[in-house]
Structure formats: C-alpha cells, structure tokens
PDB file of N, CA and C in Angstrom:
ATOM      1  N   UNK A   1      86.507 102.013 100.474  1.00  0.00           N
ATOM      2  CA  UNK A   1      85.606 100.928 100.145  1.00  0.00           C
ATOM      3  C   UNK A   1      86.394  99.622 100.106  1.00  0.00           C
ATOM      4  N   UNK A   2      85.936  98.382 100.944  1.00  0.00           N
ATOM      5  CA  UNK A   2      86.806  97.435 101.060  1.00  0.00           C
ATOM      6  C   UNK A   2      86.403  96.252  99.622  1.00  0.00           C
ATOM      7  N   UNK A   3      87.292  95.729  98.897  1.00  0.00           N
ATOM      8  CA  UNK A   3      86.802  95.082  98.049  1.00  0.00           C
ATOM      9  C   UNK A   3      86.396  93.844  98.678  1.00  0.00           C
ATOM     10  N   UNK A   4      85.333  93.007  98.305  1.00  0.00           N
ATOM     11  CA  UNK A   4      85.131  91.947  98.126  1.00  0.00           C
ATOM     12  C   UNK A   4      86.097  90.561  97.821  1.00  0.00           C
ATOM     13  N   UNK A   5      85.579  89.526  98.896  1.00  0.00           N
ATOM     14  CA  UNK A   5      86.639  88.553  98.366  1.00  0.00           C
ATOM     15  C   UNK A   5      86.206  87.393  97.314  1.00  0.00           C
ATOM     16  N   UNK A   6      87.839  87.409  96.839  1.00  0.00           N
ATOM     17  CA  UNK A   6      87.723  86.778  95.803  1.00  0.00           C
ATOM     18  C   UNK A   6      87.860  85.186  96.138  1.00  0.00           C
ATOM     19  N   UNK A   7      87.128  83.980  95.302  1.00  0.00           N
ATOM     20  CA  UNK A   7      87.269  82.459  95.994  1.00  0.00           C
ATOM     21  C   UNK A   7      88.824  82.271  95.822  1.00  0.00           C
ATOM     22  N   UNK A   8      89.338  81.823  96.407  1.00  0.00           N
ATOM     23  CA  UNK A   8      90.777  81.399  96.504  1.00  0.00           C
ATOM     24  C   UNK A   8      91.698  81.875  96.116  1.00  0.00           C
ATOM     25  N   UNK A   9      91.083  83.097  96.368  1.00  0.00           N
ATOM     26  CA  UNK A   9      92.132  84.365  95.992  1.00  0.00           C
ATOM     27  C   UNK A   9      92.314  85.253  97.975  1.00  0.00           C
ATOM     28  N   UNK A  10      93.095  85.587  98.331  1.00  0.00           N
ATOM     29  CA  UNK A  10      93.293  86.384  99.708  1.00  0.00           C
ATOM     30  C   UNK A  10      93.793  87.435  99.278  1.00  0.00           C
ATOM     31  N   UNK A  11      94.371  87.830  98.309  1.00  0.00           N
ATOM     32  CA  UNK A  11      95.495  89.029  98.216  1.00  0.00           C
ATOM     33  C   UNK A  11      96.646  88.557  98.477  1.00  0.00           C
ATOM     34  N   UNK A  12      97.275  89.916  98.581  1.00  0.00           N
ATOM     35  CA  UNK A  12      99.048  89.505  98.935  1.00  0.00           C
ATOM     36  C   UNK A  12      99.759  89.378  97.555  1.00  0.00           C
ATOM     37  N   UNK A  13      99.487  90.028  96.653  1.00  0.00           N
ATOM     38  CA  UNK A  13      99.896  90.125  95.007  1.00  0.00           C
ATOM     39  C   UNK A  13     101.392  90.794  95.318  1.00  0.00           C
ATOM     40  N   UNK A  14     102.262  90.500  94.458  1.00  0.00           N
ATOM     41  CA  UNK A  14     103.120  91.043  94.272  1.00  0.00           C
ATOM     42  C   UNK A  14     103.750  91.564  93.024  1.00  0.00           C
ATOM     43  N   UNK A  15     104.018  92.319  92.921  1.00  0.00           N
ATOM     44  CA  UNK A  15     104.737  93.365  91.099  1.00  0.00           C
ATOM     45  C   UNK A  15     105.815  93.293  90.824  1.00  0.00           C
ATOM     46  N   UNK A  16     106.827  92.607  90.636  1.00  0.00           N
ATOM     47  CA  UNK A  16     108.131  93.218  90.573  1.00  0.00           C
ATOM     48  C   UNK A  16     108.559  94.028  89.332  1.00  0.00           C
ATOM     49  N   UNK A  17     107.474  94.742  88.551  1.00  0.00           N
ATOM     50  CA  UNK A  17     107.603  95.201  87.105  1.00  0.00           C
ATOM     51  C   UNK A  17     108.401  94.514  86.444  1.00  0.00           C
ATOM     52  N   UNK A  18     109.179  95.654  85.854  1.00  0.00           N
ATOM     53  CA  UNK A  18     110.052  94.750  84.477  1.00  0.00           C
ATOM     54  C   UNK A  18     111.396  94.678  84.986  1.00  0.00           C
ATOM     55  N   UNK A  19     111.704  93.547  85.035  1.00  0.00           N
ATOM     56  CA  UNK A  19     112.874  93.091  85.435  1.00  0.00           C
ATOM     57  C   UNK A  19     113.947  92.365  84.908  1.00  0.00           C
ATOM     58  N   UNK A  20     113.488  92.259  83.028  1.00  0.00           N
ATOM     59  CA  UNK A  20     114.500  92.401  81.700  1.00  0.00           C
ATOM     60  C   UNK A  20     113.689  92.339  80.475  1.00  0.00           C
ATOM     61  N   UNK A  21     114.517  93.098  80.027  1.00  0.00           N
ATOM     62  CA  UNK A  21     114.518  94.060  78.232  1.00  0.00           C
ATOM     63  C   UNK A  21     115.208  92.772  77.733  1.00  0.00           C
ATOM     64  N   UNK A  22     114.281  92.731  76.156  1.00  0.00           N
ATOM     65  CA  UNK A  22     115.362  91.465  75.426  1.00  0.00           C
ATOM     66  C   UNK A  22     114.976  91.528  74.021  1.00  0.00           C
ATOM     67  N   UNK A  23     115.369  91.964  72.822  1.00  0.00           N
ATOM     68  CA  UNK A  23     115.292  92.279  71.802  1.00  0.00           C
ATOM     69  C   UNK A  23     113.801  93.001  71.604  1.00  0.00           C
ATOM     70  N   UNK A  24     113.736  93.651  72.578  1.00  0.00           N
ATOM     71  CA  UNK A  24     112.248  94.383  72.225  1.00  0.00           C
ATOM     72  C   UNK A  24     111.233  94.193  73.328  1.00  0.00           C
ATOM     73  N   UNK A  25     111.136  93.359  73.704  1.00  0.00           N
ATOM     74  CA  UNK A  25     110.125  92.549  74.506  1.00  0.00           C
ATOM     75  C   UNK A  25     110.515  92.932  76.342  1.00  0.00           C
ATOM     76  N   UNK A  26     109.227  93.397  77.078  1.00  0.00           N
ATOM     77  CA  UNK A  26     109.767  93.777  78.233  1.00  0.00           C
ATOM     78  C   UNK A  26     109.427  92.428  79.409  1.00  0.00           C
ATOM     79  N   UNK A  27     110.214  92.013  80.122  1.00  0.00           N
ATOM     80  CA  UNK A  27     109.120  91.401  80.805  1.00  0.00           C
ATOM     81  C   UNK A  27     108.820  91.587  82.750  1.00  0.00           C
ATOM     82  N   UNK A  28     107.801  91.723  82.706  1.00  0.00           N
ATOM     83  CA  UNK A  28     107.329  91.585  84.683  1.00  0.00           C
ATOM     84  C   UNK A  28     107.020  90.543  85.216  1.00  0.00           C
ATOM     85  N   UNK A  29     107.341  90.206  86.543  1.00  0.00           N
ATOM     86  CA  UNK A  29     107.009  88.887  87.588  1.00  0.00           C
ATOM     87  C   UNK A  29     106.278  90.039  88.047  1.00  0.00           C
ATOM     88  N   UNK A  30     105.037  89.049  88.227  1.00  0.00           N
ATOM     89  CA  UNK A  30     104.019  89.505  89.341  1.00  0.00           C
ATOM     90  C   UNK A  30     103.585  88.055  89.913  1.00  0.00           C
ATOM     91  N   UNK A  31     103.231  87.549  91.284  1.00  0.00           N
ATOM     92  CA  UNK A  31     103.216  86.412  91.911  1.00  0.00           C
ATOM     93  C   UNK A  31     102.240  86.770  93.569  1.00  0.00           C
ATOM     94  N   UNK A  32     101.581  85.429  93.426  1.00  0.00           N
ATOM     95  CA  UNK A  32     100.764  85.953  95.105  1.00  0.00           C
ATOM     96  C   UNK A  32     100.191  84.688  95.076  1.00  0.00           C
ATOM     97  N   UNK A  33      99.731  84.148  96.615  1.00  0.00           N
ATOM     98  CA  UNK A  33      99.253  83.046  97.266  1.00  0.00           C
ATOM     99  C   UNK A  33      97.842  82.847  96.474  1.00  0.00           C
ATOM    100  N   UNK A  34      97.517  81.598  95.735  1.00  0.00           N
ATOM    101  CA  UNK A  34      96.266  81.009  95.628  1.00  0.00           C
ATOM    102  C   UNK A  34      95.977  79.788  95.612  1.00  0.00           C
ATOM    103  N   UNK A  35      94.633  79.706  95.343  1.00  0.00           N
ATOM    104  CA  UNK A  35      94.225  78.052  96.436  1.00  0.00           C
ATOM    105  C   UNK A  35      92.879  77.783  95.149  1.00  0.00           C
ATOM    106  N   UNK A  36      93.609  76.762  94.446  1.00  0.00           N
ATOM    107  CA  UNK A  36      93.032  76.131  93.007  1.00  0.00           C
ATOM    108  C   UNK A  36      92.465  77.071  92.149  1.00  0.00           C
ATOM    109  N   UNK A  37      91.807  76.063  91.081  1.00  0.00           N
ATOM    110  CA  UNK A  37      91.738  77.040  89.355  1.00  0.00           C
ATOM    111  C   UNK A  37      90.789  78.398  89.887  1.00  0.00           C
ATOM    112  N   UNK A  38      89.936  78.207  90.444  1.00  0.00           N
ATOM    113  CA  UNK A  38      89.312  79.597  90.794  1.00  0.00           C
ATOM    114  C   UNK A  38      89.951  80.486  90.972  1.00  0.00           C
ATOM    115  N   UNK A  39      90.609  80.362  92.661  1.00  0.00           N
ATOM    116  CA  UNK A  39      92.025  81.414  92.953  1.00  0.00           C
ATOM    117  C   UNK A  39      93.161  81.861  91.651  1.00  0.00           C
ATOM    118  N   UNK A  40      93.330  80.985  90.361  1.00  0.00           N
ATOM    119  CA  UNK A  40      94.120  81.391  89.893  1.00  0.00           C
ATOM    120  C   UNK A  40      93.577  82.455  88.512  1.00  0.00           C
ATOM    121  N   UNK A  41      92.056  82.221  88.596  1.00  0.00           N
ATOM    122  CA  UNK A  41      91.289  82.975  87.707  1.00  0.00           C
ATOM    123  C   UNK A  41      91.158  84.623  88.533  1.00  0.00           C
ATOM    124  N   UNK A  42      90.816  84.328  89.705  1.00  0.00           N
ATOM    125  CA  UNK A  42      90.689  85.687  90.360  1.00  0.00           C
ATOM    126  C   UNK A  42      92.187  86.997  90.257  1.00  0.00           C
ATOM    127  N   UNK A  43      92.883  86.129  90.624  1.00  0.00           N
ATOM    128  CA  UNK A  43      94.595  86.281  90.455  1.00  0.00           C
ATOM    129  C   UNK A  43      94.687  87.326  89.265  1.00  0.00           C
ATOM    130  N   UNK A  44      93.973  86.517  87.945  1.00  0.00           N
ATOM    131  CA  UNK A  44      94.906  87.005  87.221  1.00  0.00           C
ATOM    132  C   UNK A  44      93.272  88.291  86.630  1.00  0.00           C
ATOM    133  N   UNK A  45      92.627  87.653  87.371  1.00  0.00           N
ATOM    134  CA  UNK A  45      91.473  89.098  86.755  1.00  0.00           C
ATOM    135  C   UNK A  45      91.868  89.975  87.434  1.00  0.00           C
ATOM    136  N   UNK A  46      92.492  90.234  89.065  1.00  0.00           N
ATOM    137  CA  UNK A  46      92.957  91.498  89.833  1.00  0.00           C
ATOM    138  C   UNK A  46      94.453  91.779  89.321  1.00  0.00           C
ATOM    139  N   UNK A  47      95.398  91.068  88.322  1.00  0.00           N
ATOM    140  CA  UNK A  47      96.244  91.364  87.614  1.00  0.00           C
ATOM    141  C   UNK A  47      95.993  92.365  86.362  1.00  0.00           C
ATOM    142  N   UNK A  48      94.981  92.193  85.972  1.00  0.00           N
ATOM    143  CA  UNK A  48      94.816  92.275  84.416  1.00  0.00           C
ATOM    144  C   UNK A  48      93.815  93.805  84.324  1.00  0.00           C
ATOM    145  N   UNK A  49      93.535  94.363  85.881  1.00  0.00           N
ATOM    146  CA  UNK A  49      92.748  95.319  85.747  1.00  0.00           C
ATOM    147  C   UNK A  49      93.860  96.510  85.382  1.00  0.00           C
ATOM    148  N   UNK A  50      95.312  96.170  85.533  1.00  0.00           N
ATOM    149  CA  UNK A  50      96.085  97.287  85.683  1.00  0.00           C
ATOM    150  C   UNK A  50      96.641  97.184  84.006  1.00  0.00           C
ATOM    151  N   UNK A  51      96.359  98.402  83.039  1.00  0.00           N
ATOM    152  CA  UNK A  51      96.521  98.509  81.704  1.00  0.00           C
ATOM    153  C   UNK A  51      97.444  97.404  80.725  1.00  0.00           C
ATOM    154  N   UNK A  52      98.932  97.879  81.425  1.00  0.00           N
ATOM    155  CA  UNK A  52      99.624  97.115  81.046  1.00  0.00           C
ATOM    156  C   UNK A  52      99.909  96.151  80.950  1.00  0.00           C
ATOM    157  N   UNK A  53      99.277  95.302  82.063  1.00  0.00           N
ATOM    158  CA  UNK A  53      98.963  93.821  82.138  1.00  0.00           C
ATOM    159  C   UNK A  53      98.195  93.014  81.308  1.00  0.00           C
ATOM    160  N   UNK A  54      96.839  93.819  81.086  1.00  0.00           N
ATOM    161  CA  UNK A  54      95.958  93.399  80.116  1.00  0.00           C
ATOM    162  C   UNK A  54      96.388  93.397  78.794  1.00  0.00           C
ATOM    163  N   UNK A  55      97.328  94.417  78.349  1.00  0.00           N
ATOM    164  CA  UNK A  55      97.784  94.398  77.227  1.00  0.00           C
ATOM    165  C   UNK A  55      99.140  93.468  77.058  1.00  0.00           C
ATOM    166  N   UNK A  56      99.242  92.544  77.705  1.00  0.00           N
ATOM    167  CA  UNK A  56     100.717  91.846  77.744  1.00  0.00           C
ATOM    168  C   UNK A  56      99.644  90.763  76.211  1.00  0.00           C
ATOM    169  N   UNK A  57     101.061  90.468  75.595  1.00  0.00           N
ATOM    170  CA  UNK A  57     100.532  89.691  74.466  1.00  0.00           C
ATOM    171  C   UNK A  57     100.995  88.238  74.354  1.00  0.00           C
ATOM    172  N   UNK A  58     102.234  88.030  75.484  1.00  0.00           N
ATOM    173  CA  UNK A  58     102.166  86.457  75.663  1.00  0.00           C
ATOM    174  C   UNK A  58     102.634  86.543  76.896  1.00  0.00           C
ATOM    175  N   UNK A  59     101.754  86.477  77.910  1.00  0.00           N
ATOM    176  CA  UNK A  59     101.919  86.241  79.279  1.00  0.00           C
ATOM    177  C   UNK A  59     101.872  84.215  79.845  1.00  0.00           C
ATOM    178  N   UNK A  60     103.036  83.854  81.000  1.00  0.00           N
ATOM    179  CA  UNK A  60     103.107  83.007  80.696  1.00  0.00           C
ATOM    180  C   UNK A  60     103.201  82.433  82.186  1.00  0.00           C
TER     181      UNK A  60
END
C-alpha cells in the first residue's frame, strides 16, 4: 500500500539512531529534505510514529 503524500514533505528521512550516551540521556539524528512549516510538521509526524521517537522528552 503506497502512502500518501505528505505537503512538503517527499520522504528521504534519515535515522542515524543513537549516536551518544551522556549522563543518562541517549541521543538520535534523524534528518530529511522539507519545503516550509507544513513539510516540517509532516516530518516530524512520520518521525514520531516510530515509539521511541514519540517518547523522546526533549527533542530539539
């Protein structure tokens, strides 16, 4: 099933998980092409479907 597109969102997301530990706190780069505040709302709603993401508590 092909998803639907998102406004100024194309895909092309990228994960690099966690890529440093620091007194407790883990943190991930995730990064991908978008095209104004819409695109960056879509972004982070196709970010945020994956558990751990949603549960990040100061994402920045």
């Amino acid at each position: 099933m092909a998803k639907a597109a998102l406004p100024g969102y194309g895909g092309g997301m990228r994960k690099l998980g966690e890529v440093l530990r620091d007194r407790g706190s883990r943190y991930a780069v995730s990064g991908g092409p978008v095209a104004g505040r819409a695109g960056v709302e879509a972004f982070l709603a196709e970010l945020k479907r994956e558990k751990k993401y949603a549960k990040a508590t100061h994402n920045s």
